[in-house]
C-alpha atoms as a PDB file:
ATOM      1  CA  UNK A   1       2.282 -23.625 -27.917  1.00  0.00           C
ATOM      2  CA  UNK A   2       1.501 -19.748 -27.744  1.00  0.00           C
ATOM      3  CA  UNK A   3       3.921 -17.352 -30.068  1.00  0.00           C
ATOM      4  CA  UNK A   4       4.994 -14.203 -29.209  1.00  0.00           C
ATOM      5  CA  UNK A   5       6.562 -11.737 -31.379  1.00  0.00           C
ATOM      6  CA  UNK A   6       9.298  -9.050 -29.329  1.00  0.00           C
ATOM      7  CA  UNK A   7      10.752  -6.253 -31.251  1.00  0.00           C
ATOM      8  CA  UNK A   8      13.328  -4.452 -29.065  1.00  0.00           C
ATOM      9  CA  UNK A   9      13.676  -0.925 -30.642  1.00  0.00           C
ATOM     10  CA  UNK A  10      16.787   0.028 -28.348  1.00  0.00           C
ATOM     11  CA  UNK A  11      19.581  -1.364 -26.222  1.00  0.00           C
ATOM     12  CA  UNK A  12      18.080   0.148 -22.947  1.00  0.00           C
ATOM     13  CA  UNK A  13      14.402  -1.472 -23.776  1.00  0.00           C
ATOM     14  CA  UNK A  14      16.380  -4.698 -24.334  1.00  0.00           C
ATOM     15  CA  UNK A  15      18.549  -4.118 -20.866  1.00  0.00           C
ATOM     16  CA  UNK A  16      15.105  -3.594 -18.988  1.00  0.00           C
ATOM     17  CA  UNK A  17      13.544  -6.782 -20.169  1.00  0.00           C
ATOM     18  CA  UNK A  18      16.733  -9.173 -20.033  1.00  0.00           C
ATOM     19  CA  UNK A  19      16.674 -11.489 -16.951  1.00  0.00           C
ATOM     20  CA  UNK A  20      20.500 -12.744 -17.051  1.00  0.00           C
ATOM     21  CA  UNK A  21      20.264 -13.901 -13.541  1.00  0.00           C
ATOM     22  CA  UNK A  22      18.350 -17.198 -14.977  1.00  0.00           C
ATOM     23  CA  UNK A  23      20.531 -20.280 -15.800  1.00  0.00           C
ATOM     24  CA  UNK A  24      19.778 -20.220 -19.650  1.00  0.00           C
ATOM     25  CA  UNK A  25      19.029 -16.533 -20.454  1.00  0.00           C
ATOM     26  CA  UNK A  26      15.649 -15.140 -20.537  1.00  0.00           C
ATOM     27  CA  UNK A  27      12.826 -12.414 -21.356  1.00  0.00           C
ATOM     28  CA  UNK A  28      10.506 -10.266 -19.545  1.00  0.00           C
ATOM     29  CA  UNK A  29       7.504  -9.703 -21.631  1.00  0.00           C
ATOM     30  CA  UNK A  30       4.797  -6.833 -20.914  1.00  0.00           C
ATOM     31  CA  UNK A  31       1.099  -8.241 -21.237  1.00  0.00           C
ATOM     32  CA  UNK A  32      -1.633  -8.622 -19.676  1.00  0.00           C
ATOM     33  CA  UNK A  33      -2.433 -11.845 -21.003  1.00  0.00           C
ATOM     34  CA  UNK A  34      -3.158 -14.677 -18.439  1.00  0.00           C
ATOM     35  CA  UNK A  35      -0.231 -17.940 -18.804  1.00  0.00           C
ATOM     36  CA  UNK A  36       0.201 -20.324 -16.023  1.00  0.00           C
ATOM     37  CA  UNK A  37       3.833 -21.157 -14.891  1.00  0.00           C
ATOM     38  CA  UNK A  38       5.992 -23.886 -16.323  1.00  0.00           C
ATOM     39  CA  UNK A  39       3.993 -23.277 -20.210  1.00  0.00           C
ATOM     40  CA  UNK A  40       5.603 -23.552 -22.736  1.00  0.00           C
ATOM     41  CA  UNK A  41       5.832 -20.693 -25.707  1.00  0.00           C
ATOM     42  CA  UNK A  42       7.948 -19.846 -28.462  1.00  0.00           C
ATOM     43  CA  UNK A  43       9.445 -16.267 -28.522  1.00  0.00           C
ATOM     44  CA  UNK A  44       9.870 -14.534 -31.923  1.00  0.00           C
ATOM     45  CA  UNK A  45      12.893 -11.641 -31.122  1.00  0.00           C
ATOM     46  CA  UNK A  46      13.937  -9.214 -32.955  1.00  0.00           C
ATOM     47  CA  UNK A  47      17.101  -7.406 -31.822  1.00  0.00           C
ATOM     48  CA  UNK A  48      17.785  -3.767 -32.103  1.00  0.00           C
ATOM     49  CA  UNK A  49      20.017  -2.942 -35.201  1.00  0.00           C
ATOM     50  CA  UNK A  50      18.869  -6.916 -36.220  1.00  0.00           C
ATOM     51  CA  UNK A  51      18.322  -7.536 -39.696  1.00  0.00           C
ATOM     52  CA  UNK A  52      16.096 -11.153 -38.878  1.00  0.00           C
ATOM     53  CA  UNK A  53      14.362 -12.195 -35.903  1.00  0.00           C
ATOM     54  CA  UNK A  54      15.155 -15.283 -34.139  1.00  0.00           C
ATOM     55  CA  UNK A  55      13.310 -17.645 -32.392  1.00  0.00           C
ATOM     56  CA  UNK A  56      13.836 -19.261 -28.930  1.00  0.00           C
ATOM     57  CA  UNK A  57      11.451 -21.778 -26.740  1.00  0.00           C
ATOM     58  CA  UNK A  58      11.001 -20.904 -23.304  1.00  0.00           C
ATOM     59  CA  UNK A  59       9.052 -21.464 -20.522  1.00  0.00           C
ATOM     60  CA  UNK A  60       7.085 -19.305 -18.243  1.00  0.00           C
ATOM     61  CA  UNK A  61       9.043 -19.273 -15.090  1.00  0.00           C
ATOM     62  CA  UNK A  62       8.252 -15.637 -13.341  1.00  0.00           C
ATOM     63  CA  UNK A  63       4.199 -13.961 -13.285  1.00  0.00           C
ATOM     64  CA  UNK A  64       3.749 -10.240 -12.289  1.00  0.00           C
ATOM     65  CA  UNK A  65      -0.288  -9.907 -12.309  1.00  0.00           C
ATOM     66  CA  UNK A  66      -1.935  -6.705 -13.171  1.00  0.00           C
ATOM     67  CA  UNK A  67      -2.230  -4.445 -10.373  1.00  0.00           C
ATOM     68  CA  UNK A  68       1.486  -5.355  -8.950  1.00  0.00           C
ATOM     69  CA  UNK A  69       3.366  -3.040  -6.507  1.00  0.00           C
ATOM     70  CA  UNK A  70       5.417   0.077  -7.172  1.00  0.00           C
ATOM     71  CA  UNK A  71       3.622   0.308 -10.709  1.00  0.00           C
ATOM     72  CA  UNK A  72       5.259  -2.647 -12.240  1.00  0.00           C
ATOM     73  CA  UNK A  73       3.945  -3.779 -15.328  1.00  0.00           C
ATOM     74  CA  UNK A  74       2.397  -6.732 -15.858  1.00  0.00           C
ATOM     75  CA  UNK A  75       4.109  -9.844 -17.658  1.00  0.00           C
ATOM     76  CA  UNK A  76       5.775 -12.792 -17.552  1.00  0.00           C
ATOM     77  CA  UNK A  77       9.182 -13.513 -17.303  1.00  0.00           C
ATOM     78  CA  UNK A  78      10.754 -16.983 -20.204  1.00  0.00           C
ATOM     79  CA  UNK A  79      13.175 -19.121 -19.111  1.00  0.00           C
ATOM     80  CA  UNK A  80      15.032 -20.192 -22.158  1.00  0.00           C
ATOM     81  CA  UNK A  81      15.152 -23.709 -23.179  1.00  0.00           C
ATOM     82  CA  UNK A  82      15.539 -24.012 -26.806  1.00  0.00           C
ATOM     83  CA  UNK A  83      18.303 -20.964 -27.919  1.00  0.00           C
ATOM     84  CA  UNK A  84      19.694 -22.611 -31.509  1.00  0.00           C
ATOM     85  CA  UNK A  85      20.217 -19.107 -32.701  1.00  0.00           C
ATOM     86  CA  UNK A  86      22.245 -18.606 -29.606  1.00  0.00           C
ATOM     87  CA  UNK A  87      20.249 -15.059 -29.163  1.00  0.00           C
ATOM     88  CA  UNK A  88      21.577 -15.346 -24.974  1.00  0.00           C
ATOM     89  CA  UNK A  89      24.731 -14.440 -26.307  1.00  0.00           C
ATOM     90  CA  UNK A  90      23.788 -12.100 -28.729  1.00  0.00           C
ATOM     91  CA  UNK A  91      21.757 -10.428 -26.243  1.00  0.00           C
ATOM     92  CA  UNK A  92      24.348 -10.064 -23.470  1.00  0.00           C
ATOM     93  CA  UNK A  93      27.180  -9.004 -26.311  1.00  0.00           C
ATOM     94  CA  UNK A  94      24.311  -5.569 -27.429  1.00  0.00           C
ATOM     95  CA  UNK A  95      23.726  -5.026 -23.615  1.00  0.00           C
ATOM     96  CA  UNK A  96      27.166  -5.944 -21.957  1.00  0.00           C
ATOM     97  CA  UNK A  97      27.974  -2.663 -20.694  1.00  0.00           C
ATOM     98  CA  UNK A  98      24.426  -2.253 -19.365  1.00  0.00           C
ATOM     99  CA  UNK A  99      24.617  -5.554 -17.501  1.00  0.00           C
ATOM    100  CA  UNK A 100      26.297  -4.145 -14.113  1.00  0.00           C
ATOM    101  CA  UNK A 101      24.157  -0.854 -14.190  1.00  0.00           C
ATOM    102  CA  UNK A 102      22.206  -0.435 -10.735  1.00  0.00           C
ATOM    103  CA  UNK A 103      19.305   0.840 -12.802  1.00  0.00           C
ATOM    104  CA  UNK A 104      16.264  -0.927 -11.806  1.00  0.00           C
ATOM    105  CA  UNK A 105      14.486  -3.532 -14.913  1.00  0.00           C
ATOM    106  CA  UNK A 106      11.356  -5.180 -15.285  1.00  0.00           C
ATOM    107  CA  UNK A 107      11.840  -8.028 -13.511  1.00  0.00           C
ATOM    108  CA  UNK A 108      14.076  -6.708 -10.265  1.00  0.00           C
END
């Protein structure tokens, strides 16, 4: 199982990479690495204003190659699956007033 370590320096990077509209929570990461859908990988997060990261399984659930439309970065989106430190909630509590903003994220 791959690991991959997020640091989210502000609120607003966090609210661009945050895909609340999946059952669990999940993550859009930026890379240009390669991962097939439905792998498994274990997320190392570090929070803005976070003292410790946390870490969460997921699985790879959303693929936007290199080369996408309207300049989207490539990535893939993590479902969570394993969240003991609970970091969905902690995520939506630093972004909550962000959550209904029309402003467009990575993912949609």
């Amino acid at each position: 199982m791959e690991t991959l370590n997020l640091e989210f320096e502000s609120e607003r990077d966090l609210y661009q990479s945050y895909m609340p509209f999946l059952k669990q929570g999940g993550i859009f990461v930026k890379t240009a690495e390669q991962f097939d859908l439905g792998s498994e990988v274990l997320l190392d997060i570090l929070l803005p204003d976070a003292l410790e990261s946390s870490e969460v399984r997921g699985s790879i659930c959303w693929l936007t190659p290199i080369g996408a439309q309207n300049g989207t970065p490539a990535g893939v989106g993590i479902s969570f699956t394993e969240d003991p430190d609970n970091v969905r909630n902690q995520i939506e509590k630093a972004i909550g007033r962000l959550l209904n903003c029309s402003d467009p994220t990575l993912s949609m």
